[in-house]
N, C-alpha and C. Protein backbone atom coordinates (compact mmCIF):
# COMPACT_ATOMS: atom_id res chain seq x y z
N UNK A 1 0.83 -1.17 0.00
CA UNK A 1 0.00 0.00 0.00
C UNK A 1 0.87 1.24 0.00
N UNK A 2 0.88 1.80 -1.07
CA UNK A 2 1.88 2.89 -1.51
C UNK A 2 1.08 3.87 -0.90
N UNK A 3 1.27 5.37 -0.13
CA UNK A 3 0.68 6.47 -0.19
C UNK A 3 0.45 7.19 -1.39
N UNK A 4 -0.07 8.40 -1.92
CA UNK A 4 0.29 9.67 -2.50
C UNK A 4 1.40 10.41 -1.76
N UNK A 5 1.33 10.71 -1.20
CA UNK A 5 2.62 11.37 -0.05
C UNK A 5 3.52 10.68 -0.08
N UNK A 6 3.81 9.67 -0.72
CA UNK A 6 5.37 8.74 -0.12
C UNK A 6 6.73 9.53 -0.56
N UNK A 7 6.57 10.64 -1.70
CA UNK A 7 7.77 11.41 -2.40
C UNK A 7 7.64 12.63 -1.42
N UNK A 8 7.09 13.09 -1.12
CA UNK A 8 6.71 14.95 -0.58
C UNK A 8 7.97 14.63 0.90
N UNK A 9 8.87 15.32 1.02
CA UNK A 9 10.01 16.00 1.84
C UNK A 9 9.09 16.25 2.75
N UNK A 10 9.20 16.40 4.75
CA UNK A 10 9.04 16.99 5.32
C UNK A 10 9.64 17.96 5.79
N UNK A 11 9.78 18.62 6.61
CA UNK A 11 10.35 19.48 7.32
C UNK A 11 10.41 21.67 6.87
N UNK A 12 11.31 21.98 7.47
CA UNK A 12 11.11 23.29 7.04
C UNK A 12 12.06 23.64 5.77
N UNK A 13 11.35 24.87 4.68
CA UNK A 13 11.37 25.25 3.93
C UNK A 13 12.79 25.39 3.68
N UNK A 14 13.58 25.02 2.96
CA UNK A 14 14.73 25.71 2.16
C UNK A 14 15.10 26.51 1.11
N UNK A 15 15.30 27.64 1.35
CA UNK A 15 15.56 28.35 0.36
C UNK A 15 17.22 29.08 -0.32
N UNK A 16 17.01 29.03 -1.65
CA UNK A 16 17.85 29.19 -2.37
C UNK A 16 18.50 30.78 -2.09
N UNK A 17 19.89 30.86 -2.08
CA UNK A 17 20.61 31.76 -2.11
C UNK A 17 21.24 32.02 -0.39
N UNK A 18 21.86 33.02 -0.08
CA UNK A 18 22.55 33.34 1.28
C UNK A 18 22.59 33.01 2.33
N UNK A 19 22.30 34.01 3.43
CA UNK A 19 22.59 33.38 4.53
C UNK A 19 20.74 33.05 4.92
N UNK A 20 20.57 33.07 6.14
CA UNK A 20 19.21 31.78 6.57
C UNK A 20 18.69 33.52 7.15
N UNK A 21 17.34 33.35 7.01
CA UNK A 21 16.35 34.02 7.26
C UNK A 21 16.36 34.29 9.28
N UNK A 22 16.49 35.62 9.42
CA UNK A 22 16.35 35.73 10.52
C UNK A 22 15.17 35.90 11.21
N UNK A 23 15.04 35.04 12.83
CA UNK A 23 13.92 35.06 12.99
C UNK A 23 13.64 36.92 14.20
N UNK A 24 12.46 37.14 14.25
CA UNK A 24 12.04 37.91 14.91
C UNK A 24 12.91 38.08 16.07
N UNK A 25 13.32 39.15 16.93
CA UNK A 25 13.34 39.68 17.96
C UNK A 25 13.54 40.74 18.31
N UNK A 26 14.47 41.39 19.51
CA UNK A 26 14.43 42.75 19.70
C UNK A 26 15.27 43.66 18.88
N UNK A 27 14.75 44.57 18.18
CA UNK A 27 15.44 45.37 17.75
C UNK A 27 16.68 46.02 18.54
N UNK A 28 17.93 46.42 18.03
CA UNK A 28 18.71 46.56 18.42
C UNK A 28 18.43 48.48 18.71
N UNK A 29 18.93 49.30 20.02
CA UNK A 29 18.68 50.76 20.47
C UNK A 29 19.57 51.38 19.42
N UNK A 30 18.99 52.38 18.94
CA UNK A 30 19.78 53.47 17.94
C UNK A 30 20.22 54.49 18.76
N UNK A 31 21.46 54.42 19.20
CA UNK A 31 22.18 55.28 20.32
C UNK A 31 23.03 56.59 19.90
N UNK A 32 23.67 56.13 18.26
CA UNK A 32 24.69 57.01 17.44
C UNK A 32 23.98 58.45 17.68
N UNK A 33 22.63 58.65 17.26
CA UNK A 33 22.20 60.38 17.70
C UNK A 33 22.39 60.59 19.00
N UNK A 34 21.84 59.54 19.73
CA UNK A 34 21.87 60.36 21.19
C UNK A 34 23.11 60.66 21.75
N UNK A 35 24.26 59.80 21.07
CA UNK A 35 25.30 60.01 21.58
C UNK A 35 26.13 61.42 20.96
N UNK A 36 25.51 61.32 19.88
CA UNK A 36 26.32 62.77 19.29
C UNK A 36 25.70 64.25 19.61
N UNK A 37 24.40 63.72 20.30
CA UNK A 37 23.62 65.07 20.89
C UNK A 37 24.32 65.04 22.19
N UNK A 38 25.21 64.65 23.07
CA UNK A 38 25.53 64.53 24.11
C UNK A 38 26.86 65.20 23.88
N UNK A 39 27.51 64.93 22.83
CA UNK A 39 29.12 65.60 22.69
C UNK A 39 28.89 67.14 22.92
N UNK A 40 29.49 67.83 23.19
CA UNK A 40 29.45 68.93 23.57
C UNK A 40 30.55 69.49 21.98
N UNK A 41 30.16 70.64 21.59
CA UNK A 41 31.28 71.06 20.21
C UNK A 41 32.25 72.07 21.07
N UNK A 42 33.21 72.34 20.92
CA UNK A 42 33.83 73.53 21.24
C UNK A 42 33.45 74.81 20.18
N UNK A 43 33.34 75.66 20.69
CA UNK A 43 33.35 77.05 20.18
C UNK A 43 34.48 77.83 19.31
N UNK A 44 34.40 77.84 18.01
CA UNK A 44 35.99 78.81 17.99
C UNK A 44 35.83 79.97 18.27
N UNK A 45 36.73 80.84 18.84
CA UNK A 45 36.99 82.02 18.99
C UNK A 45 37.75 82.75 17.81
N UNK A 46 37.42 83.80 16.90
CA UNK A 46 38.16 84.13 16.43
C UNK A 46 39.36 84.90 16.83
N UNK A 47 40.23 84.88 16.09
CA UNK A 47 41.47 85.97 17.07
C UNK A 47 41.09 87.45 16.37
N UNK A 48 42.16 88.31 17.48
CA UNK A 48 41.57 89.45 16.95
C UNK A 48 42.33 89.89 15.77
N UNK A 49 43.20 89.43 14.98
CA UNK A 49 44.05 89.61 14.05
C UNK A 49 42.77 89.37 12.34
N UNK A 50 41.98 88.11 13.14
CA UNK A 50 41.00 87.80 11.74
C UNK A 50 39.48 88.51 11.82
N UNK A 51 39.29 89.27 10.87
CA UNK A 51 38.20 89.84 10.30
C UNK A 51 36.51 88.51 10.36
N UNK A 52 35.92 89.14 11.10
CA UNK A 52 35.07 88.32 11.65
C UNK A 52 34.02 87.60 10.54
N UNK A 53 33.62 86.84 9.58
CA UNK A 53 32.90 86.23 9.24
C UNK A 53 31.53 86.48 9.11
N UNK A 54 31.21 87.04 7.73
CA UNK A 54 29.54 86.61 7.66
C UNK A 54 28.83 85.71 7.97
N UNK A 55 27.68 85.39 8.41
CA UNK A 55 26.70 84.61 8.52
C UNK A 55 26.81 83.99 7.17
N UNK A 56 26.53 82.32 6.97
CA UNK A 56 26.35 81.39 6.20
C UNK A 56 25.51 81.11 5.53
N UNK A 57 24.63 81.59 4.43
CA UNK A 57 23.75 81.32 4.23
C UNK A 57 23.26 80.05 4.02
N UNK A 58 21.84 79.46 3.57
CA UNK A 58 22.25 78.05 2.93
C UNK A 58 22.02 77.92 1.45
N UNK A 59 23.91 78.00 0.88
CA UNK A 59 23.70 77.66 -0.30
C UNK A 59 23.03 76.59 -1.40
N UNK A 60 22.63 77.14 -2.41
CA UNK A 60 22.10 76.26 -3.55
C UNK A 60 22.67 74.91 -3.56
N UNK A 61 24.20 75.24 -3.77
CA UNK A 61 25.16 74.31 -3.98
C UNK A 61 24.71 72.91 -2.82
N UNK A 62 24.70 73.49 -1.59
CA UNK A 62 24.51 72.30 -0.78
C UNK A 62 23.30 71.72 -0.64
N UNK A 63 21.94 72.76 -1.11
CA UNK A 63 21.09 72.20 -1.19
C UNK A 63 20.45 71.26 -2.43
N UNK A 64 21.56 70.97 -3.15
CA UNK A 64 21.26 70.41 -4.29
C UNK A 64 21.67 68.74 -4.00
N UNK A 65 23.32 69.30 -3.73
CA UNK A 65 23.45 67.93 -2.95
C UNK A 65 23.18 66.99 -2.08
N UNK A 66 22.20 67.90 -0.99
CA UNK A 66 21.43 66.69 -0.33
C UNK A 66 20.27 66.76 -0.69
N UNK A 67 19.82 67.27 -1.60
CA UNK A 67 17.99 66.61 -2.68
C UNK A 67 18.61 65.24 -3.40
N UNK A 68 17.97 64.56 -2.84
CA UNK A 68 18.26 63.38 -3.38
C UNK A 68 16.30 62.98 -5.04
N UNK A 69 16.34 64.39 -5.12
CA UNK A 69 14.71 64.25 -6.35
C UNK A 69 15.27 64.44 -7.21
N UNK A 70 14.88 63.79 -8.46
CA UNK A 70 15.15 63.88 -9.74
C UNK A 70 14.85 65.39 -10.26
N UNK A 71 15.23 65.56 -11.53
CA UNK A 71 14.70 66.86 -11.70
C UNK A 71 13.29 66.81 -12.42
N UNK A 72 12.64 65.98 -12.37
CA UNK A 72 11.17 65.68 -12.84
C UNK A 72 10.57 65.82 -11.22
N UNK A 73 10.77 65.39 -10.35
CA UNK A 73 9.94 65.72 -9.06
C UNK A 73 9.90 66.84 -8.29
N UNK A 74 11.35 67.19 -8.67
CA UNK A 74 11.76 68.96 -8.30
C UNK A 74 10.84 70.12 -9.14
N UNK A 75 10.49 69.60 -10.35
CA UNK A 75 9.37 70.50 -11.03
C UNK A 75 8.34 70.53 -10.79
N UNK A 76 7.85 69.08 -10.69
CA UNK A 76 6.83 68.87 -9.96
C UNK A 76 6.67 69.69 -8.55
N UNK A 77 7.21 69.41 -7.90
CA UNK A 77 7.13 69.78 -6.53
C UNK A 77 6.97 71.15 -6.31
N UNK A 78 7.69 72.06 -7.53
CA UNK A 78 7.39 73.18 -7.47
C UNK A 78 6.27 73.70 -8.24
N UNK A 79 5.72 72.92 -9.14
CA UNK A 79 4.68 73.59 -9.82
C UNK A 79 3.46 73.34 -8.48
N UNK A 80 3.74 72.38 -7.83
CA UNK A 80 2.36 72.26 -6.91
C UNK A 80 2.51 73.17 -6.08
N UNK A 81 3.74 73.90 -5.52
CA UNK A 81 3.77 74.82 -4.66
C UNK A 81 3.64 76.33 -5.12
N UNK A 82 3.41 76.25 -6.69
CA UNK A 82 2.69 77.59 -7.09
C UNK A 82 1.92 77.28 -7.50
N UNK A 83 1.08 76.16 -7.71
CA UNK A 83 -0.62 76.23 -7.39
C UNK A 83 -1.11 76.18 -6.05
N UNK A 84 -0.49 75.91 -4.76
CA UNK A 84 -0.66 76.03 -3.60
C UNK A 84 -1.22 77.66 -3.16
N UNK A 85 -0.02 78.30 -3.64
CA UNK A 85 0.32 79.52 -3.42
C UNK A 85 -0.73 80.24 -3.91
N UNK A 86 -1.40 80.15 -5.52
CA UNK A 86 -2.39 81.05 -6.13
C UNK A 86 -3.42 80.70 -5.79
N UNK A 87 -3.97 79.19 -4.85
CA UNK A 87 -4.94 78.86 -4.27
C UNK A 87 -5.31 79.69 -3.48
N UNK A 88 -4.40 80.09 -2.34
CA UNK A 88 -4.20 80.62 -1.56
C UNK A 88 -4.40 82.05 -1.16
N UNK A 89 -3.87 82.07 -2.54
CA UNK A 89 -4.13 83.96 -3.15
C UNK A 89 -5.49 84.14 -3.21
N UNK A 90 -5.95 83.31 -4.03
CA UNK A 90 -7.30 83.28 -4.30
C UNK A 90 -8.48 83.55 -3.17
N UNK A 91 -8.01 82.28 -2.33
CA UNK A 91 -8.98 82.05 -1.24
C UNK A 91 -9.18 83.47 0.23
N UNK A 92 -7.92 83.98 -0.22
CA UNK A 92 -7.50 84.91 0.91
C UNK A 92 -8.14 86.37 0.01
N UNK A 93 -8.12 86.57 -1.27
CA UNK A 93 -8.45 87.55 -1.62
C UNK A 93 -10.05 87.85 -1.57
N UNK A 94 -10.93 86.65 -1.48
CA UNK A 94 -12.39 86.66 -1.02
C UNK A 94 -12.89 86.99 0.70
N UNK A 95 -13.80 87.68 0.40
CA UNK A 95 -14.41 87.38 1.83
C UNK A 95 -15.57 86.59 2.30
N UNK A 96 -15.72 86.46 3.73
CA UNK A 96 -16.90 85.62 4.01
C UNK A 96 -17.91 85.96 3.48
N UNK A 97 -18.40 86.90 3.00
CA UNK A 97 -19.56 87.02 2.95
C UNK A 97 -19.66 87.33 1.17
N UNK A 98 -18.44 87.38 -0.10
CA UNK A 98 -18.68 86.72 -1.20
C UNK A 98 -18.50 85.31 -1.43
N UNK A 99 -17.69 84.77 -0.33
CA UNK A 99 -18.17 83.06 -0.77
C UNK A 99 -19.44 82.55 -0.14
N UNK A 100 -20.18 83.06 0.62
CA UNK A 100 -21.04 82.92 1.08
C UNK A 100 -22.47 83.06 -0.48
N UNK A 101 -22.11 84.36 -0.87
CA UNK A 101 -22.89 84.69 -1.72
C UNK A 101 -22.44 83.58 -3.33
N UNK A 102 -21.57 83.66 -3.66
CA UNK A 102 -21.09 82.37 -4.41
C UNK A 102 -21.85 81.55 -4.03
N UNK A 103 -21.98 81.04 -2.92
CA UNK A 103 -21.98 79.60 -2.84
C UNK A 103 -23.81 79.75 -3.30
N UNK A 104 -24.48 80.88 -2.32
CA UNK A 104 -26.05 80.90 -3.17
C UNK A 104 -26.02 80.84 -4.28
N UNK A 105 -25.06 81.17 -5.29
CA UNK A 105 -25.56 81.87 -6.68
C UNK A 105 -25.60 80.22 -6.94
N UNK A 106 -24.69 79.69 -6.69
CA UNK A 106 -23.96 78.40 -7.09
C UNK A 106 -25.68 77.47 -7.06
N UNK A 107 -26.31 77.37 -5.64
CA UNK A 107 -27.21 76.55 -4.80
C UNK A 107 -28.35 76.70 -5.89
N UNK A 108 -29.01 78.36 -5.96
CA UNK A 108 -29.86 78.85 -6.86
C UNK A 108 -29.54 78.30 -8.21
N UNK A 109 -28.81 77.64 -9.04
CA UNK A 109 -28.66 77.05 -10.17
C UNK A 109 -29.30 75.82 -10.33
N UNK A 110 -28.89 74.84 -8.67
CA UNK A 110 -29.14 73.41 -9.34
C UNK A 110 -30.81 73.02 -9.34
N UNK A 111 -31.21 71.76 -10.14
CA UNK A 111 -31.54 71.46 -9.74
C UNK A 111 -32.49 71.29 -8.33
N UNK A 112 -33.83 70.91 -7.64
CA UNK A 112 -34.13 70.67 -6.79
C UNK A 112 -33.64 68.90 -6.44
N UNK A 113 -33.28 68.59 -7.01
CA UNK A 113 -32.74 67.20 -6.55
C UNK A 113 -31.23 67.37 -5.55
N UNK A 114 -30.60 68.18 -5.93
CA UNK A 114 -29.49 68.94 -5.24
C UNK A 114 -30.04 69.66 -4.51
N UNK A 115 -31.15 70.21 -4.41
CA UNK A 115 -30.99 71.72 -3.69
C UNK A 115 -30.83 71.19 -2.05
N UNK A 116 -30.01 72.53 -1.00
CA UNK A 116 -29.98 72.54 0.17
C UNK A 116 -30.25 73.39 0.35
N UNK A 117 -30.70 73.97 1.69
CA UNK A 117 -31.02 75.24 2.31
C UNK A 117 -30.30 76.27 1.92
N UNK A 118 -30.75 77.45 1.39
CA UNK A 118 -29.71 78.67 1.64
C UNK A 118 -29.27 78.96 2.98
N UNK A 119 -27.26 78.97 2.70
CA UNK A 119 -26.59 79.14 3.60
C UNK A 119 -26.65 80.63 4.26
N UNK A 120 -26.29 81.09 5.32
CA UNK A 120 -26.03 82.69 5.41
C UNK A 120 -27.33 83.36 6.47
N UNK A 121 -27.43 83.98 6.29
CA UNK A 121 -28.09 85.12 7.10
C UNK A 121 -29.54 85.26 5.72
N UNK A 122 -30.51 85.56 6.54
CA UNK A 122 -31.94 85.99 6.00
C UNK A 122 -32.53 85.18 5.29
């Protein structure tokens, strides 16, 4: 009496390539910041022989190098932040009481299947 099962391997899974799958446990504490927030820097002093130093701005240059965005997301990113901006313009250049009136003119158009109460005063 042969099984179906008599070929099928037991045991756990082996898999192809490196080292063996690690199992779950405690993450190891990320100490490197706390420890470098703890160093104390020294201060330089300039001497009085050297002409004291402008403030640093933050250059282009360095801010280029740590954008790690393509220049397709950098456009992106900025075209959304000048439609942000004219949103903005927009919304700030109205007052309560023309979006208010908008919004009637808007209400007074549809439909009674849409309609809601007029918003506002009276």
């Amino acid at each position: 009496m042969s099984s179906s099962l008599d070929g099928v391997q037991g045991g756990k899974l082996k898999l192809k390539g490196g080292a063996p799958l690690k199992t779950k446990g405690q993450k190891p504490k990320k100490r490197k910041a706390e420890e470098m927030a703890l160093v104390p820097v020294p201060a330089e002093e300039p001497s009085p022989n050297t002409p004291p130093k402008p403030p640093v701005a933050a250059s282009s240059s360095t801010d280029k190098a740590m954008d790690k965005r393509t220049p397709a997301e950098r456009a992106y990113d900025e075209a959304m932040a000048a439609r942000a901006a004219e949103r903005y313009k927009k919304v700030a250049s109205k007052t309560y009481r023309d979006s208010i009136d908008e919004l009637n003119a808007k209400l007074s158009t549809m439909t009674e299947h849409h309609d809601i109460p007029r918003v506002g005063p009276g």
